[in-house]
C-alpha atoms as a PDB file:
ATOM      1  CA  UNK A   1     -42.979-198.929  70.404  1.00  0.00           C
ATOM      2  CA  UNK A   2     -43.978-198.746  66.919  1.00  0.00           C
ATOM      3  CA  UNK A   3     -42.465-195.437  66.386  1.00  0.00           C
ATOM      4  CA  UNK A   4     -39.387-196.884  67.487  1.00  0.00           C
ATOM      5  CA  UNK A   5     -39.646-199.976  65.090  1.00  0.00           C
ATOM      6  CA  UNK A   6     -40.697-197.547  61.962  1.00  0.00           C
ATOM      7  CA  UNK A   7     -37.340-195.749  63.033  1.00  0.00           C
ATOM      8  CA  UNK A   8     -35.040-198.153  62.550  1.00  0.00           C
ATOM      9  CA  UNK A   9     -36.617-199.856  59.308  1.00  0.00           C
ATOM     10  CA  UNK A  10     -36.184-196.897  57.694  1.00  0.00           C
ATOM     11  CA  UNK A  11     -32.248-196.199  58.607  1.00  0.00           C
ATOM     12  CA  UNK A  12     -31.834-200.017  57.134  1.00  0.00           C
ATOM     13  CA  UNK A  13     -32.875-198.552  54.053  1.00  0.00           C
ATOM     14  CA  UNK A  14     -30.915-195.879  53.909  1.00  0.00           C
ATOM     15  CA  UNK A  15     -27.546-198.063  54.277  1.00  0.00           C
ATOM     16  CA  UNK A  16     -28.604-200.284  51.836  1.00  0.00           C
ATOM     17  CA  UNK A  17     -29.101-197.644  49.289  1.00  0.00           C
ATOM     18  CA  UNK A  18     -26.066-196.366  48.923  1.00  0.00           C
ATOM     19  CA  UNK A  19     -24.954-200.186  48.614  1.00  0.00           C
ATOM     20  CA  UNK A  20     -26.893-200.785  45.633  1.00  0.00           C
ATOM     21  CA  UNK A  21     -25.941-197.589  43.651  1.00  0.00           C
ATOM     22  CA  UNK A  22     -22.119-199.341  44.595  1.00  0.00           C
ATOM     23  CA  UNK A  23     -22.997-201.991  42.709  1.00  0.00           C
ATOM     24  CA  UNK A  24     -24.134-199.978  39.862  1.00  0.00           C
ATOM     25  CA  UNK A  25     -20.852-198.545  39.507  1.00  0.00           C
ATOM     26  CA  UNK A  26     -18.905-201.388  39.828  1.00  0.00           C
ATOM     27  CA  UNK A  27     -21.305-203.048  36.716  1.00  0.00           C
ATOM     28  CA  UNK A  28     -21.307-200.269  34.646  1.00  0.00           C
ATOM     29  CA  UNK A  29     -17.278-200.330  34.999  1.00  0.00           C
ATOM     30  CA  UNK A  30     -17.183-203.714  33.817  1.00  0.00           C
ATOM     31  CA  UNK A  31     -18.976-202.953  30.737  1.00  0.00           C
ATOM     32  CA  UNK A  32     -16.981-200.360  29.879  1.00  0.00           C
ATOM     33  CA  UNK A  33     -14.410-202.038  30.239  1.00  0.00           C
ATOM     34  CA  UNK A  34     -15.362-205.054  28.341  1.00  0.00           C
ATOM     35  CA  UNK A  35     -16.183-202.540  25.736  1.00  0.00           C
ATOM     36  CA  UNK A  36     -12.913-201.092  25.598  1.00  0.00           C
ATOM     37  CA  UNK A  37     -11.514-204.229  25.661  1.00  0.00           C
ATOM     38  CA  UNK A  38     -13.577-205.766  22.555  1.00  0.00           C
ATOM     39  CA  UNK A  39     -12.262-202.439  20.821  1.00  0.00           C
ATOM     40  CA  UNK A  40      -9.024-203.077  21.853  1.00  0.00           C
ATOM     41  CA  UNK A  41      -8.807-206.823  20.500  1.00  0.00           C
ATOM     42  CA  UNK A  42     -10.600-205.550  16.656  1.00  0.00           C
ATOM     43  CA  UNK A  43      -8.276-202.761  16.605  1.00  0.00           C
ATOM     44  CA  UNK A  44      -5.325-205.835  17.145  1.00  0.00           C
ATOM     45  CA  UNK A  45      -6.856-207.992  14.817  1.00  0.00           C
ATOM     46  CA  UNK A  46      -7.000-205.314  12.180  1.00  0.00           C
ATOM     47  CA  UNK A  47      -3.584-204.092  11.946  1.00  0.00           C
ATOM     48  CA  UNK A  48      -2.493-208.250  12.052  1.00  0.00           C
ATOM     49  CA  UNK A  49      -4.676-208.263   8.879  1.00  0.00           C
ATOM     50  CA  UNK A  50      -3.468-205.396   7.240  1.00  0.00           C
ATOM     51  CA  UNK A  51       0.334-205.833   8.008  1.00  0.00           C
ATOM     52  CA  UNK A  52       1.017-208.039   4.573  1.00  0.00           C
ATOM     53  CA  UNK A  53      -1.374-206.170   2.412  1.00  0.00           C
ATOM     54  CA  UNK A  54       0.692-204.992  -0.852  1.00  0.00           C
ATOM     55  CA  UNK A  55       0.875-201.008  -1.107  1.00  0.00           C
ATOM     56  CA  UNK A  56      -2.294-199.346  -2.755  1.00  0.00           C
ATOM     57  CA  UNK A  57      -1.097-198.740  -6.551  1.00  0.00           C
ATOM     58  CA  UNK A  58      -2.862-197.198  -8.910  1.00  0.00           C
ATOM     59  CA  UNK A  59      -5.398-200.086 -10.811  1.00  0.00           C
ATOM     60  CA  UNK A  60      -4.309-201.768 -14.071  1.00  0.00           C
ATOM     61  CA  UNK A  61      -0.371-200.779 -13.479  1.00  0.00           C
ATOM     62  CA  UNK A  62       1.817-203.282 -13.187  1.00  0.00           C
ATOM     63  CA  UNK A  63       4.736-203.516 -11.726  1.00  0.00           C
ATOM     64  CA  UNK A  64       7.289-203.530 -14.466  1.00  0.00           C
ATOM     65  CA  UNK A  65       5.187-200.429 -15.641  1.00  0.00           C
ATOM     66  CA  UNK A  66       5.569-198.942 -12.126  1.00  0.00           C
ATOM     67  CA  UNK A  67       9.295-199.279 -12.224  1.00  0.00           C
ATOM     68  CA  UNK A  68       9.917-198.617 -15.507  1.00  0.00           C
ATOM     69  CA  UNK A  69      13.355-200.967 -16.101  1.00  0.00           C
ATOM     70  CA  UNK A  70      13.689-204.316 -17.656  1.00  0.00           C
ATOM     71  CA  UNK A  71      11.977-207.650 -16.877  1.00  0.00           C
ATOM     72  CA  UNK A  72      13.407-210.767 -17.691  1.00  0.00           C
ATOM     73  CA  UNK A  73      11.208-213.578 -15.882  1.00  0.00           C
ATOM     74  CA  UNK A  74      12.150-213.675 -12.485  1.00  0.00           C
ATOM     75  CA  UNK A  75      14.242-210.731 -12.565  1.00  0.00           C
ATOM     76  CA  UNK A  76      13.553-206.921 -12.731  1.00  0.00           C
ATOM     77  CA  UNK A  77      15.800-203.964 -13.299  1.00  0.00           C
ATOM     78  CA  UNK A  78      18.931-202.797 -15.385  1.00  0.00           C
ATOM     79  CA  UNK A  79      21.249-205.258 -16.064  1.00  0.00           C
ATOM     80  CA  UNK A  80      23.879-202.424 -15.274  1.00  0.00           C
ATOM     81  CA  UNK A  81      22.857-201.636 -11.711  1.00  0.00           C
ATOM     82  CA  UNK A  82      25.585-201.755  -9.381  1.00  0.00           C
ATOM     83  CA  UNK A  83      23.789-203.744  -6.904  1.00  0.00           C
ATOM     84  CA  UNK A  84      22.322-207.268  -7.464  1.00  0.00           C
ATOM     85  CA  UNK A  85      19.734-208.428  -5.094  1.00  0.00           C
ATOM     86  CA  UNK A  86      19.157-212.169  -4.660  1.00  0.00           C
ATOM     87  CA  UNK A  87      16.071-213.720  -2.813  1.00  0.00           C
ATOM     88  CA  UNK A  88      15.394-217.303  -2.149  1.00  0.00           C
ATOM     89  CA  UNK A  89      11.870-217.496  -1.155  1.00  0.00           C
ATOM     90  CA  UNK A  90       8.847-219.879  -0.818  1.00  0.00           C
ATOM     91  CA  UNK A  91       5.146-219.140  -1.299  1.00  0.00           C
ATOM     92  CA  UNK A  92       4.176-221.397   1.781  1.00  0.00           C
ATOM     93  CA  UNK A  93       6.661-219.332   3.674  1.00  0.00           C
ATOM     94  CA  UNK A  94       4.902-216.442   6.131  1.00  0.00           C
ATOM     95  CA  UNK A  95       8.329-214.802   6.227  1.00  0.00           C
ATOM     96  CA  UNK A  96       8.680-214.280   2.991  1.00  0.00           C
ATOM     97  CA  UNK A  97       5.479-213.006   2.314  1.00  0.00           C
ATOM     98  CA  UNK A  98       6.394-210.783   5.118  1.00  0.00           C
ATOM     99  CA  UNK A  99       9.262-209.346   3.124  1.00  0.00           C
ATOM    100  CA  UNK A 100       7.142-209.061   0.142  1.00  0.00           C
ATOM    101  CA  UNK A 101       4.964-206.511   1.601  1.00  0.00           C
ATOM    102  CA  UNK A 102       7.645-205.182   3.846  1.00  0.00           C
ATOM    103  CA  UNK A 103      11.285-204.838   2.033  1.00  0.00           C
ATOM    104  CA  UNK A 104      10.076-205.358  -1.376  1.00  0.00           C
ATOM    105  CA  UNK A 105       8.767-202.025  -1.581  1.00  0.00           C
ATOM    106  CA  UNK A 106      12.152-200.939  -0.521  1.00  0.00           C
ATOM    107  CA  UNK A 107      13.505-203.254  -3.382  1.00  0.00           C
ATOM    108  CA  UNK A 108      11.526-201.939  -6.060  1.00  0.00           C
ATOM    109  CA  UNK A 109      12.055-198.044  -5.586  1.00  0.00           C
ATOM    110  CA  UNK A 110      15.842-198.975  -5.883  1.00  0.00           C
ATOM    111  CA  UNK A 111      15.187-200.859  -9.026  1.00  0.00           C
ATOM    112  CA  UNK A 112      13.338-197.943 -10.421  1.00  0.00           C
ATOM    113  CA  UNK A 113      15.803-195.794  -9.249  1.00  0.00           C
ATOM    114  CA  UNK A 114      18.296-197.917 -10.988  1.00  0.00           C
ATOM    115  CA  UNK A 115      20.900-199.077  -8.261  1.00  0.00           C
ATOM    116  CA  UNK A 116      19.209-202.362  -7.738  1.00  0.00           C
ATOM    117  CA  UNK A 117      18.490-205.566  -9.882  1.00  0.00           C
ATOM    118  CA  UNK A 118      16.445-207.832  -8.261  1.00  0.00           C
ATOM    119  CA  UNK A 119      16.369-211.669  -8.895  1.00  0.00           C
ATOM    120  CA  UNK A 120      13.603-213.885  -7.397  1.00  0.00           C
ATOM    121  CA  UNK A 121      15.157-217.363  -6.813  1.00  0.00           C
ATOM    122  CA  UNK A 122      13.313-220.777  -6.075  1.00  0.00           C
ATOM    123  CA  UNK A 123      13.610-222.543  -2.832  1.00  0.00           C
ATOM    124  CA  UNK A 124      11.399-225.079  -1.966  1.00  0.00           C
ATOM    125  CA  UNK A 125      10.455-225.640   1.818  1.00  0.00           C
ATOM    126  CA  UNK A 126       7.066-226.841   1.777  1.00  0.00           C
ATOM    127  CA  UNK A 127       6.832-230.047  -0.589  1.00  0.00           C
ATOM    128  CA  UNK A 128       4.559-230.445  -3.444  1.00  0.00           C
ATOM    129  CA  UNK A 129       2.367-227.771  -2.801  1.00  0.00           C
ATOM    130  CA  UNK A 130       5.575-225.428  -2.979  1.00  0.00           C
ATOM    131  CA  UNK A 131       6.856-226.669  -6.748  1.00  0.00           C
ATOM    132  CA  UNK A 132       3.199-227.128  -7.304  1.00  0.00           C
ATOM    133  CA  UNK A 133       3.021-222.743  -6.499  1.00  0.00           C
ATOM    134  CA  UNK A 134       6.666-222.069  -7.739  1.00  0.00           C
ATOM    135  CA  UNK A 135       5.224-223.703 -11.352  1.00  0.00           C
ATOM    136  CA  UNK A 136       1.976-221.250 -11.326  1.00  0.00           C
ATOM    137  CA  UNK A 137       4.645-218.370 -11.279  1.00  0.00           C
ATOM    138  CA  UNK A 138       6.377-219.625 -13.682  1.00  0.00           C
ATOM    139  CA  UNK A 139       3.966-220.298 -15.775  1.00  0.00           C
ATOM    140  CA  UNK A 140       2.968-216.433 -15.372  1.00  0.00           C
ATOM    141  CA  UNK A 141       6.561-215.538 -16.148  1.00  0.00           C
ATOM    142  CA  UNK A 142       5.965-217.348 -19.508  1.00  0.00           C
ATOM    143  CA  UNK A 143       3.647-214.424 -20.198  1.00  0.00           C
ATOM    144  CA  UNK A 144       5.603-211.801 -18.457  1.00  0.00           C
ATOM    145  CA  UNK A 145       3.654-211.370 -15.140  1.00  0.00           C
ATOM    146  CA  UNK A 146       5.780-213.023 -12.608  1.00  0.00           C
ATOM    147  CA  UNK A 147       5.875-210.034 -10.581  1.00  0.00           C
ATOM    148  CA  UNK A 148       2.472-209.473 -10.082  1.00  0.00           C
ATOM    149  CA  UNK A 149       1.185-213.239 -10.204  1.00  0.00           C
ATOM    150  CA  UNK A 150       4.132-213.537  -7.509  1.00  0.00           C
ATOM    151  CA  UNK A 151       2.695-210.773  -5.494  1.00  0.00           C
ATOM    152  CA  UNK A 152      -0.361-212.014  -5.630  1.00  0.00           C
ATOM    153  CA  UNK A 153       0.177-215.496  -3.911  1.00  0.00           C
ATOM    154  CA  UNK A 154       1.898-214.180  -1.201  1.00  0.00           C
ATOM    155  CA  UNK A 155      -1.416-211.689  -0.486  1.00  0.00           C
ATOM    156  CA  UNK A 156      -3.645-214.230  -0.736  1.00  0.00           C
ATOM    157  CA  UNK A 157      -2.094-216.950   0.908  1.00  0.00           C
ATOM    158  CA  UNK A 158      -1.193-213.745   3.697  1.00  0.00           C
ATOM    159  CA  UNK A 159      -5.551-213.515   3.757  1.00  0.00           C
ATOM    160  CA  UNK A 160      -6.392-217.335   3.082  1.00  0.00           C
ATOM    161  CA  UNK A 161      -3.810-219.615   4.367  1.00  0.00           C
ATOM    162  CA  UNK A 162      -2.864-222.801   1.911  1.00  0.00           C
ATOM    163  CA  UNK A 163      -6.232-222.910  -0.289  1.00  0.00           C
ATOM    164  CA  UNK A 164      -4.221-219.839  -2.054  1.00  0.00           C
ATOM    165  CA  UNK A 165      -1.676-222.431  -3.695  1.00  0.00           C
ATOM    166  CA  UNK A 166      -4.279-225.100  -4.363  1.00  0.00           C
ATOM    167  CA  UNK A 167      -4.367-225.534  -7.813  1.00  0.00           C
ATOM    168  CA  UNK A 168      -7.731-224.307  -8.746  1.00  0.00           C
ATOM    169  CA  UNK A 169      -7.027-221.142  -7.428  1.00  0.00           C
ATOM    170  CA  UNK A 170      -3.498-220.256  -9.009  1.00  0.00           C
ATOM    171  CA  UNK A 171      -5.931-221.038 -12.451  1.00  0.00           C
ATOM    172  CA  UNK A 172      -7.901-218.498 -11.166  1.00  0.00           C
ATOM    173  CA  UNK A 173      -5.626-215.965  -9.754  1.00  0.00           C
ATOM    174  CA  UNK A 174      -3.799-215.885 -13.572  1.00  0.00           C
ATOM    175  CA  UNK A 175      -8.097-215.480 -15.207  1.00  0.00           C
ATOM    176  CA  UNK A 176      -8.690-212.951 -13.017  1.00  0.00           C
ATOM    177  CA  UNK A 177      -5.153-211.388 -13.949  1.00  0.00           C
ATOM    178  CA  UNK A 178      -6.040-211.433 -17.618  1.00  0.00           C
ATOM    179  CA  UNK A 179      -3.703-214.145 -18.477  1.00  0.00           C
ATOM    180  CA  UNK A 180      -4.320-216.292 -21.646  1.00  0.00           C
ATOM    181  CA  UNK A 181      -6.035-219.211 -19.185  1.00  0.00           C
ATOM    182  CA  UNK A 182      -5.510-221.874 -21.846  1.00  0.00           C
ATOM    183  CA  UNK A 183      -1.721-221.506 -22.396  1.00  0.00           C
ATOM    184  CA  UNK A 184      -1.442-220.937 -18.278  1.00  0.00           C
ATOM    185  CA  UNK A 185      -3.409-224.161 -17.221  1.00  0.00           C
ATOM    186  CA  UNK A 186      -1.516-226.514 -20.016  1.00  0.00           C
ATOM    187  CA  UNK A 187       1.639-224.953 -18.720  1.00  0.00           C
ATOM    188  CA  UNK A 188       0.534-225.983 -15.177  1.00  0.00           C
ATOM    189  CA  UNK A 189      -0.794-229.206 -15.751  1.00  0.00           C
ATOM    190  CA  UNK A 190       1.772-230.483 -17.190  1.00  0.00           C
ATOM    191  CA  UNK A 191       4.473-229.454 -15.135  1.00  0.00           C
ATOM    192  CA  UNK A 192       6.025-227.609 -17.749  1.00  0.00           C
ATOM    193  CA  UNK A 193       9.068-226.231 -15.528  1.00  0.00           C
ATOM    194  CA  UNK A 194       9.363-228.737 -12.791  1.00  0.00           C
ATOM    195  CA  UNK A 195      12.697-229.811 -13.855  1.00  0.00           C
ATOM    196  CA  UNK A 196      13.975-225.737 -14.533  1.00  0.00           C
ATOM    197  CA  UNK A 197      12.677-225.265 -10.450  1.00  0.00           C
ATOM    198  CA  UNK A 198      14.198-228.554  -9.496  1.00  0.00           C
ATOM    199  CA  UNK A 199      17.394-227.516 -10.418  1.00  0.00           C
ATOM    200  CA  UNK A 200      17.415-223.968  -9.020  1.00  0.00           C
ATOM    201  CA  UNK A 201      16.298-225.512  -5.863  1.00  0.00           C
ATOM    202  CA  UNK A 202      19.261-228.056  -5.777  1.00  0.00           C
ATOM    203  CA  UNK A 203      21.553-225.083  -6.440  1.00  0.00           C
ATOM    204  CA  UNK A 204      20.151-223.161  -4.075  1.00  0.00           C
ATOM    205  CA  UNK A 205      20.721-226.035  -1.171  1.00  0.00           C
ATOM    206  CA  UNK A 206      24.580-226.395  -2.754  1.00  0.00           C
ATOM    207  CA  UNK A 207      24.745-222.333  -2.043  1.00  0.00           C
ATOM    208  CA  UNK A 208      23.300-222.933   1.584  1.00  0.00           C
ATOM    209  CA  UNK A 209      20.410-222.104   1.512  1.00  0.00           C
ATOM    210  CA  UNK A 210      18.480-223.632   4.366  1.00  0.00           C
ATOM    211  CA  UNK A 211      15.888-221.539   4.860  1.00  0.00           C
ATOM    212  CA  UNK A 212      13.720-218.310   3.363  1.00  0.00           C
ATOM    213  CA  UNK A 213      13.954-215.847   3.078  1.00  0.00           C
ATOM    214  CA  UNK A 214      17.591-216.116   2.164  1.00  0.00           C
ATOM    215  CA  UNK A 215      19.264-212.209   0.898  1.00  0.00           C
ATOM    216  CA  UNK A 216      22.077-211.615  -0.919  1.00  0.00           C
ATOM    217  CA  UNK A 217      23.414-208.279  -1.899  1.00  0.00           C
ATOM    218  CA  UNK A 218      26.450-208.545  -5.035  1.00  0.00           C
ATOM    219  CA  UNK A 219      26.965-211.985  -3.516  1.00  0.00           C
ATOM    220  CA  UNK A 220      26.816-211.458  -0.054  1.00  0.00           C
ATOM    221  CA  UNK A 221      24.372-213.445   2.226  1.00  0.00           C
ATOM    222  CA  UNK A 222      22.671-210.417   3.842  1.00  0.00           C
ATOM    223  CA  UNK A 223      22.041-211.609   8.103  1.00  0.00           C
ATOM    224  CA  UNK A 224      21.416-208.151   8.820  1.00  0.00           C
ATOM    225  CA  UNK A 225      18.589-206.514  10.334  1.00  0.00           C
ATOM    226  CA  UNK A 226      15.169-206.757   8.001  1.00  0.00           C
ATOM    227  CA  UNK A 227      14.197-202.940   8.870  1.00  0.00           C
ATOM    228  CA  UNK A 228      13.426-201.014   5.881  1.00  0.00           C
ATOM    229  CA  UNK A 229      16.095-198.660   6.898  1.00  0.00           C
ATOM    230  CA  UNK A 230      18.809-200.625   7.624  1.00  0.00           C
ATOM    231  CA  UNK A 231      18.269-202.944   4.491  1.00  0.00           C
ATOM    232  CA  UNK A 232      17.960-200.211   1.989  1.00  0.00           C
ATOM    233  CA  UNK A 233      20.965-198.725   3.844  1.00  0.00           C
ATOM    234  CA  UNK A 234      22.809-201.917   3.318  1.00  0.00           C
ATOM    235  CA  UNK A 235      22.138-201.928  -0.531  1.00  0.00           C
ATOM    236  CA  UNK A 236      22.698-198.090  -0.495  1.00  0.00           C
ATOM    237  CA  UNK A 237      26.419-199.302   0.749  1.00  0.00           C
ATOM    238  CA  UNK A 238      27.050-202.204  -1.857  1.00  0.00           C
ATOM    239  CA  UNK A 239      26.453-199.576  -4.461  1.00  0.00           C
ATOM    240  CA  UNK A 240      29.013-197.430  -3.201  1.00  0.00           C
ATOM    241  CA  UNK A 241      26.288-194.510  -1.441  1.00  0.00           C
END
């Protein structure tokens, strides 16, 4: 009788072993696939950071420099150019940092190119801490770096949400852009252009302008797709390509 007992312990065991390396599989499974998962998510959460980072350019070039045409404030490129490209934008806007990083490229290798002029127009959406941002720039523009202060904003405030319009920071943003720092914060403290944004603003909603970005190409309120392809085909067309 206890040969017959030993017996059937030991073909217990033998079921339950191939149980438990079951259960092995099944846990080391899961944490592979939590790990691919967890890879998954950072590789996600990458490209979402990356996707309104400016272009790498080459360090100390500016953009005027880059494109080599004319800057007059808010505007770049030849007077001449066949093509004029309006856009009414807002630096609390996500969209229109979007285009920044996405179809201004686009915009700036027709300016250098010399089919394109490109005018950067004021609408405010967000308030105070809009004019309060749309000042800053101009402020820069009083010194000739509008393009690069504007480019600027829209990256930070694409990395650190609404502290990148906060006045202390726009101070900084034009120090650490080499800007005279004493002429830029009187300029910004005392509101220097508030009225000059005010009214581009009010023109702006008299145009119907209800929202940014707002496009127009040689006068035409642009509603077309915002692909780089089909919106540098669009300009190509205006200019007669």
């Amino acid at each position: 009788m206890a040969k017959k007992s030993s017996r059937r312990s030991h073909k217990r065991s033998s079921k339950a072993a191939p149980k438990k390396n079951q259960n092995r599989t099944i846990f080391w499974i899961a944490i592979g696939a939590g790990v691919l998962l967890i890879l998954i998510l950072g590789i996600v959460g990458y490209t979402s950071s990356q996707k309104n980072k400016a272009p790498a350019t080459d360090a100390g070039i500016t953009i005027d420099e880059r494109v080599g045409q004319p800057v007059d404030r808010t505007t770049i490129g030849d007077p001449n150019a066949p093509v004029l490209v309006e856009t009414y934008e807002d630096f609390l806007c996500p969209h229109c940092a979007d285009f920044t990083f996405e179809l201004g490229p686009v915009l700036l290798d027709l300016v250098k190119d010399g089919i394109v002029r490109w005018e950067y127009k004021y609408r405010v959406i967000g308030g105070s801490d809009s004019l309060t941002a749309n000042m800053a720039a101009e402020c820069a523009a009083d010194q000739g770096k509008f393009w690069d202060y504007h480019e600027e904003i829209f990256r930070q405030y694409t990395d650190k949400g609404k502290v990148a319009i906060f006045p202390s920071n726009l101070k900084k943003i034009a120090a650490d852009m080499g800007l005279d720092t004493n002429q830029f914060n009187q300029c910004l403290d005392s509101k220097q252009h508030l009225k000059e944004i005010q009214k581009i603003d009010q023109a702006a909603a008299a145009r119907g302008v209800d929202g940014t970005p707002t496009i127009f190409i040689n006068g035409k309120r642009y509603d077309g797709s915002r692909s780089p392809e089909a919106f540098k085909a669009a300009i190509e067309a205006a200019a007669g390509n």
